[in-house]
PDB file of N, CA and C in Angstrom:
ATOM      1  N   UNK A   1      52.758 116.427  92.022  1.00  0.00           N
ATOM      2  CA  UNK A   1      52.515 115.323  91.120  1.00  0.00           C
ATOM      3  C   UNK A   1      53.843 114.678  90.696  1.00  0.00           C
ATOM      4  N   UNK A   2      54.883 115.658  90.662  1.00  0.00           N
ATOM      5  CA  UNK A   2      56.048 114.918  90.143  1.00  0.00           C
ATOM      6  C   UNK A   2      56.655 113.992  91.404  1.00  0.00           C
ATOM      7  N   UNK A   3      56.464 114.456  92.530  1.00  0.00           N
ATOM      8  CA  UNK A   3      57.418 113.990  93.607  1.00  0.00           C
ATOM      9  C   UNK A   3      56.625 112.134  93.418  1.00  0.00           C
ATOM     10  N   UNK A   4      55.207 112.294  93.692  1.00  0.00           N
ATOM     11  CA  UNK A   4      54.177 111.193  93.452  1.00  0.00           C
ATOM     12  C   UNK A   4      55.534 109.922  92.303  1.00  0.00           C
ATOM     13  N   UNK A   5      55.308 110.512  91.380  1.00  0.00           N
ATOM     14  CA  UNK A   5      55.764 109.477  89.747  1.00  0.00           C
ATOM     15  C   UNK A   5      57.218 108.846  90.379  1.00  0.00           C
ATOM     16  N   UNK A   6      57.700 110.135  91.162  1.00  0.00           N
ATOM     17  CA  UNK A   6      59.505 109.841  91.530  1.00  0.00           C
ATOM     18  C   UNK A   6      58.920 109.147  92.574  1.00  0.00           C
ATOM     19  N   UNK A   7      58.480 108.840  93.960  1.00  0.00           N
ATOM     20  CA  UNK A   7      58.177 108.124  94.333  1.00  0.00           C
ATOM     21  C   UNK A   7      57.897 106.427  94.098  1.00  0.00           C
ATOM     22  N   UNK A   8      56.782 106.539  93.214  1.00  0.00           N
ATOM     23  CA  UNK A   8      56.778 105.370  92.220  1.00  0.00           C
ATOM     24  C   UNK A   8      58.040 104.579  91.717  1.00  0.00           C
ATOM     25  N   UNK A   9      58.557 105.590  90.922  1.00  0.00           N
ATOM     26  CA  UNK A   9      59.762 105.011  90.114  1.00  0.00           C
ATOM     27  C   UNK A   9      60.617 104.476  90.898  1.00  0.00           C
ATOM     28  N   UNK A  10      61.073 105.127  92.244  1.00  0.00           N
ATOM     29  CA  UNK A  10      62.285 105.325  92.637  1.00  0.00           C
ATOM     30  C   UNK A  10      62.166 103.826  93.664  1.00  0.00           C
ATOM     31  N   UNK A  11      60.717 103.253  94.002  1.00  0.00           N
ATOM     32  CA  UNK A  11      60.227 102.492  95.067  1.00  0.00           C
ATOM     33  C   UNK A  11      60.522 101.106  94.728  1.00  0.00           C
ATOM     34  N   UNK A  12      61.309 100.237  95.720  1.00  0.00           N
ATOM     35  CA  UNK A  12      61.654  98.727  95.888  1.00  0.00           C
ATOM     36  C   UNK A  12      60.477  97.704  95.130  1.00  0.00           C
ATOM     37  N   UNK A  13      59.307  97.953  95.366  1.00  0.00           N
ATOM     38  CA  UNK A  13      58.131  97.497  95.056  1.00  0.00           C
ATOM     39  C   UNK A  13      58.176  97.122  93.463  1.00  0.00           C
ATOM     40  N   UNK A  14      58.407  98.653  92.954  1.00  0.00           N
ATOM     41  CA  UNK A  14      58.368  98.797  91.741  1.00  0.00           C
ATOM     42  C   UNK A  14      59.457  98.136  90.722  1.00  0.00           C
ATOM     43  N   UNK A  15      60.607  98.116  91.467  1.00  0.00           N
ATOM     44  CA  UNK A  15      61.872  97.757  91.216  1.00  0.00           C
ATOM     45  C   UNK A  15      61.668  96.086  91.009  1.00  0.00           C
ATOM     46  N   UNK A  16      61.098  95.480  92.077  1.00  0.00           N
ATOM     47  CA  UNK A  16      61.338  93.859  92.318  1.00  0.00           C
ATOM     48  C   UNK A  16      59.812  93.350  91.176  1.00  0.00           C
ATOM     49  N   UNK A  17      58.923  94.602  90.993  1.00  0.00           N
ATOM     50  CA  UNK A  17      57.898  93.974  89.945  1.00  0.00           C
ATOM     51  C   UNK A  17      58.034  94.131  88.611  1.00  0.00           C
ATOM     52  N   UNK A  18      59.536  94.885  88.448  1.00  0.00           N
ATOM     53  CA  UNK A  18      60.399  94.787  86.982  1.00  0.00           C
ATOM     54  C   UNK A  18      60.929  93.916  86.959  1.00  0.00           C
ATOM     55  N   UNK A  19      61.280  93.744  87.950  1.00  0.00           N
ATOM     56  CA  UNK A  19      62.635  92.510  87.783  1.00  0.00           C
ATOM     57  C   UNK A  19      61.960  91.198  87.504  1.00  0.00           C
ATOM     58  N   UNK A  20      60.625  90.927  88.403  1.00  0.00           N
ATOM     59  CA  UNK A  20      60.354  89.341  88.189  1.00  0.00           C
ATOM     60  C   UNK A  20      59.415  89.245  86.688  1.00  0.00           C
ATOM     61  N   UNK A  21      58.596  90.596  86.218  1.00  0.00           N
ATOM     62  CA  UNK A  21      58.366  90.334  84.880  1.00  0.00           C
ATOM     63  C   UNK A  21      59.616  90.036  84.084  1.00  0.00           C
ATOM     64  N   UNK A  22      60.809  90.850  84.051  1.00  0.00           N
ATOM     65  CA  UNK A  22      61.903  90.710  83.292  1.00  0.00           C
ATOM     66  C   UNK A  22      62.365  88.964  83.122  1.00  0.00           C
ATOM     67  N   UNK A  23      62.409  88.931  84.653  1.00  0.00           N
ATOM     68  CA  UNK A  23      62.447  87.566  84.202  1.00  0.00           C
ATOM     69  C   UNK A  23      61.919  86.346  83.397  1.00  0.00           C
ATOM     70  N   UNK A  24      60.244  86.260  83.327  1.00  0.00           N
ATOM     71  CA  UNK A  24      59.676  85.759  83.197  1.00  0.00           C
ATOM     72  C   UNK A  24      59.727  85.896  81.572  1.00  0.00           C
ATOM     73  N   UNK A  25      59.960  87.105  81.071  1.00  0.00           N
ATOM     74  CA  UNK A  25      59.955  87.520  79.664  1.00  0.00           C
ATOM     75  C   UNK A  25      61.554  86.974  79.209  1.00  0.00           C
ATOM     76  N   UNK A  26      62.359  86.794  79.667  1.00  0.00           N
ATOM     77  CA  UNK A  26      63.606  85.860  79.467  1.00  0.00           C
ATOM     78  C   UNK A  26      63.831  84.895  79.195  1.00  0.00           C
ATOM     79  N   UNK A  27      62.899  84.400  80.779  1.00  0.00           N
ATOM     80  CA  UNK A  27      62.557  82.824  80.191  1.00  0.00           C
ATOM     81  C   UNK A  27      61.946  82.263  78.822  1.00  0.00           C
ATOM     82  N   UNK A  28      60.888  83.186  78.505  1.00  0.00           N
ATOM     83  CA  UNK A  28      59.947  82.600  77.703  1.00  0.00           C
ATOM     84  C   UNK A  28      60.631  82.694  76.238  1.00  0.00           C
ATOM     85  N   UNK A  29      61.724  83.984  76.338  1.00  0.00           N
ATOM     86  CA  UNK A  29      62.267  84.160  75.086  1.00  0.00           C
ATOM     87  C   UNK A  29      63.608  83.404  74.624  1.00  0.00           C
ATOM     88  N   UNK A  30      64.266  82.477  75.725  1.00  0.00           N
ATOM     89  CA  UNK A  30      64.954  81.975  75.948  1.00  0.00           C
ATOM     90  C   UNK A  30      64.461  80.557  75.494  1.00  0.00           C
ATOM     91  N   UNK A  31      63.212  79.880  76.463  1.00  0.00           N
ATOM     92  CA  UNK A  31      62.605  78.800  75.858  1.00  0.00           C
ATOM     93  C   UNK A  31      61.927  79.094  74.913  1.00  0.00           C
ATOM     94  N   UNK A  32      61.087  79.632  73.817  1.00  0.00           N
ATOM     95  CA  UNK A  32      61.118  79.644  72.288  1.00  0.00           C
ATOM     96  C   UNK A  32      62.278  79.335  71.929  1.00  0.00           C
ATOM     97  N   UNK A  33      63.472  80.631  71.471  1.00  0.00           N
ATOM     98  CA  UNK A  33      64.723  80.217  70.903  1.00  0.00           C
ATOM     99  C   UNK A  33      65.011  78.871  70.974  1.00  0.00           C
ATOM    100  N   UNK A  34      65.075  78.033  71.976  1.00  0.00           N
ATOM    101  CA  UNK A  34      65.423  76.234  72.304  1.00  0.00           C
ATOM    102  C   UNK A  34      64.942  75.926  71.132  1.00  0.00           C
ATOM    103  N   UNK A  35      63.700  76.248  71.578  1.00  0.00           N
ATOM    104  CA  UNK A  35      63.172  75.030  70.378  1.00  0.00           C
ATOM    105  C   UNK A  35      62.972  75.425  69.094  1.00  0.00           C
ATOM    106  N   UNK A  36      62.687  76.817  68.886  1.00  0.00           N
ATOM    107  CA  UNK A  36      63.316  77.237  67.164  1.00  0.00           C
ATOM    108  C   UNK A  36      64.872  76.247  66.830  1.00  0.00           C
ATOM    109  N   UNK A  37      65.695  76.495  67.673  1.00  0.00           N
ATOM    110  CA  UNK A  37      66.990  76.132  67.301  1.00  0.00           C
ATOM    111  C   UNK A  37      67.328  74.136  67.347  1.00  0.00           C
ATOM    112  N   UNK A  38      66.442  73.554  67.992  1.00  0.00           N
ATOM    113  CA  UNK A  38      66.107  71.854  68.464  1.00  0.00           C
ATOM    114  C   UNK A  38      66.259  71.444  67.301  1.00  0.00           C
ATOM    115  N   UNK A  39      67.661  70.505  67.431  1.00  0.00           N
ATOM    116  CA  UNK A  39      67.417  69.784  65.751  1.00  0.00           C
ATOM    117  C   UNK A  39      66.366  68.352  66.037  1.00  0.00           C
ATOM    118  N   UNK A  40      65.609  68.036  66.959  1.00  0.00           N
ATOM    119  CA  UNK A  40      65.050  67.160  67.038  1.00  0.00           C
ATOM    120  C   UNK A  40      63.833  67.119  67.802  1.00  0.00           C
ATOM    121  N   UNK A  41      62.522  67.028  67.827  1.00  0.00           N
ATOM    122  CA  UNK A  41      61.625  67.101  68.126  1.00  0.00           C
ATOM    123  C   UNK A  41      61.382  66.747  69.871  1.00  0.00           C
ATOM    124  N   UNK A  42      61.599  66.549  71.056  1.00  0.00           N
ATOM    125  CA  UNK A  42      61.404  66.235  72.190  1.00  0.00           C
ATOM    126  C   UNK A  42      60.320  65.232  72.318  1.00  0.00           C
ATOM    127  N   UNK A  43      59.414  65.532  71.519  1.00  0.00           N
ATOM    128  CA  UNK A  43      58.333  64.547  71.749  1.00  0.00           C
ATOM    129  C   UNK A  43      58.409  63.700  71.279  1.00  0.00           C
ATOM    130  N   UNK A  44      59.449  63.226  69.833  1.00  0.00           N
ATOM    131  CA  UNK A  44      59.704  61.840  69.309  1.00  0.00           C
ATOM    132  C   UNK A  44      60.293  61.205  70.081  1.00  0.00           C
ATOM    133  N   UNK A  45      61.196  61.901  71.125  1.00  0.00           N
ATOM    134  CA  UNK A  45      61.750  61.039  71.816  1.00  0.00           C
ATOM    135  C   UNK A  45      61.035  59.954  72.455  1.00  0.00           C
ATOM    136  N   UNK A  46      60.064  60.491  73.213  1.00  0.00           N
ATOM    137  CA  UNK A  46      58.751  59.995  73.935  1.00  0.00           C
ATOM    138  C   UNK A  46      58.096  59.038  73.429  1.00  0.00           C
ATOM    139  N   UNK A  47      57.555  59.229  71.586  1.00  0.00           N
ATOM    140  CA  UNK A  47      56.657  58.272  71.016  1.00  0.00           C
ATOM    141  C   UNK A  47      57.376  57.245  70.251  1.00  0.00           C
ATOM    142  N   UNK A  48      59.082  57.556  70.159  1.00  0.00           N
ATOM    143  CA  UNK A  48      59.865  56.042  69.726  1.00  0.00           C
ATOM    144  C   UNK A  48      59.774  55.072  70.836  1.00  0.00           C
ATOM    145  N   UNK A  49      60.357  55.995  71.883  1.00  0.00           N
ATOM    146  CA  UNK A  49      59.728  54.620  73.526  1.00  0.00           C
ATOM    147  C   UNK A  49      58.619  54.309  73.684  1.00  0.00           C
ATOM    148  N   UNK A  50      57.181  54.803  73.554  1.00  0.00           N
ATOM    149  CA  UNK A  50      55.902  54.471  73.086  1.00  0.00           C
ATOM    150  C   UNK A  50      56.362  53.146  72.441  1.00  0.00           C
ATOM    151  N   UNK A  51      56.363  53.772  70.893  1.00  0.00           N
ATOM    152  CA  UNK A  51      56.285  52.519  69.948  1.00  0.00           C
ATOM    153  C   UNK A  51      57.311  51.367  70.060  1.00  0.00           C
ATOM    154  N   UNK A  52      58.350  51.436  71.019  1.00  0.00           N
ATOM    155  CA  UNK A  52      59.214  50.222  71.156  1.00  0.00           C
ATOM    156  C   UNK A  52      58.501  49.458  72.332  1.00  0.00           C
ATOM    157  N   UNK A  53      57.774  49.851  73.118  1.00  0.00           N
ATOM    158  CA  UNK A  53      57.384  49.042  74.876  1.00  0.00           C
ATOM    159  C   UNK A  53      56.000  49.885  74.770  1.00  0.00           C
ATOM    160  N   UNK A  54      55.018  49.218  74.102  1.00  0.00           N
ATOM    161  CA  UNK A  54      53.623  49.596  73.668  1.00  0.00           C
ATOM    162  C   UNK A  54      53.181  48.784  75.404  1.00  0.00           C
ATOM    163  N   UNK A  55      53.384  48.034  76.087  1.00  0.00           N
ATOM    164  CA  UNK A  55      52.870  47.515  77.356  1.00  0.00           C
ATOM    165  C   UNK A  55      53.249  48.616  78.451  1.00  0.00           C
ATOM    166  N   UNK A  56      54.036  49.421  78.219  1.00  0.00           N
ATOM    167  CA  UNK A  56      54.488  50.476  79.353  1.00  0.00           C
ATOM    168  C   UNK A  56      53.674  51.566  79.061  1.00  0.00           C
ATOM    169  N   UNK A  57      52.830  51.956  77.835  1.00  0.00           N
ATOM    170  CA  UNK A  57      52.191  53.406  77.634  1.00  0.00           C
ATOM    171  C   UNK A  57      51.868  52.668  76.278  1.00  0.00           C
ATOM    172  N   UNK A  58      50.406  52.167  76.676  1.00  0.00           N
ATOM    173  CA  UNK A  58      49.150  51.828  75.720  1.00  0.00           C
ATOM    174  C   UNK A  58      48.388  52.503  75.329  1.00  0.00           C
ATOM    175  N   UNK A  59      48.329  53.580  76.506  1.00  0.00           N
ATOM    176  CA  UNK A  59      46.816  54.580  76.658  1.00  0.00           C
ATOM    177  C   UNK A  59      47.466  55.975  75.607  1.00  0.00           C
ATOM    178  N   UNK A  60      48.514  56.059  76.020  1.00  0.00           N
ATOM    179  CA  UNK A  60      49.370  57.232  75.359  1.00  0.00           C
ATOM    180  C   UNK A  60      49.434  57.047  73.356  1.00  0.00           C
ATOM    181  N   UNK A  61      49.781  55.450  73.032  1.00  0.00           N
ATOM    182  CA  UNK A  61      50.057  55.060  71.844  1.00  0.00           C
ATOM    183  C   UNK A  61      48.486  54.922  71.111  1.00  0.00           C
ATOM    184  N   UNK A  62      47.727  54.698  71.687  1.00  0.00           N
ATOM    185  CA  UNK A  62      45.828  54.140  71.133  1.00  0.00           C
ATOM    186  C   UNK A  62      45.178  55.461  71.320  1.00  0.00           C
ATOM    187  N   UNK A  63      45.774  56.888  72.115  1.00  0.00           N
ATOM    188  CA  UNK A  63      44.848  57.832  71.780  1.00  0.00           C
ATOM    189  C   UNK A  63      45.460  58.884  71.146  1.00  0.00           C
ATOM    190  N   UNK A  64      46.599  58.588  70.438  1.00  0.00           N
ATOM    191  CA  UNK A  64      47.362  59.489  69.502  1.00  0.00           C
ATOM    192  C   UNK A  64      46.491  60.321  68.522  1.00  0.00           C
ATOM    193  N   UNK A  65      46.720  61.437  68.749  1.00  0.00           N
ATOM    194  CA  UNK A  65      45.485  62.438  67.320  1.00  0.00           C
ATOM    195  C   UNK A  65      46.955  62.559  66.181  1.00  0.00           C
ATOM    196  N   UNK A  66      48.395  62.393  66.069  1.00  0.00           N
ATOM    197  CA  UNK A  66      48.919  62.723  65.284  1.00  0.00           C
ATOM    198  C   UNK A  66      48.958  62.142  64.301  1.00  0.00           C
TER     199      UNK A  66
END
């Protein structure tokens, strides 16, 4: 049973399906932090150009829920 677990552990498989969760858990903790730390909203960026050129993104500005 032990050789079994060391097997497991010790196996490429196992190794590369740490690594790409690891990653993925990096990313995500990496992008939170961004935007905890964003002194400015990303999406205002978006709805000041909205509201300056209302003929380029009408559909975007008339179905606003905010």
């Amino acid at each position: 049973m032990r050789e079994y677990f060391k097997s497991i552990l010790f196996s490429p498989v196992t190794h590369f399906n740490i690594l790409i969760v690891g990653f993925f858990i990096f990313v995500g903790v990496m992008h939170n932090n961004y935007h905890h730390r964003m002194d400015e909203d990303v999406h205002g960026y978006v709805r000041e150009f909205c509201e300056k050129n209302l003929e380029k993104c009408q559909d975007i500005v008339e179905g606003d829920d905010y």
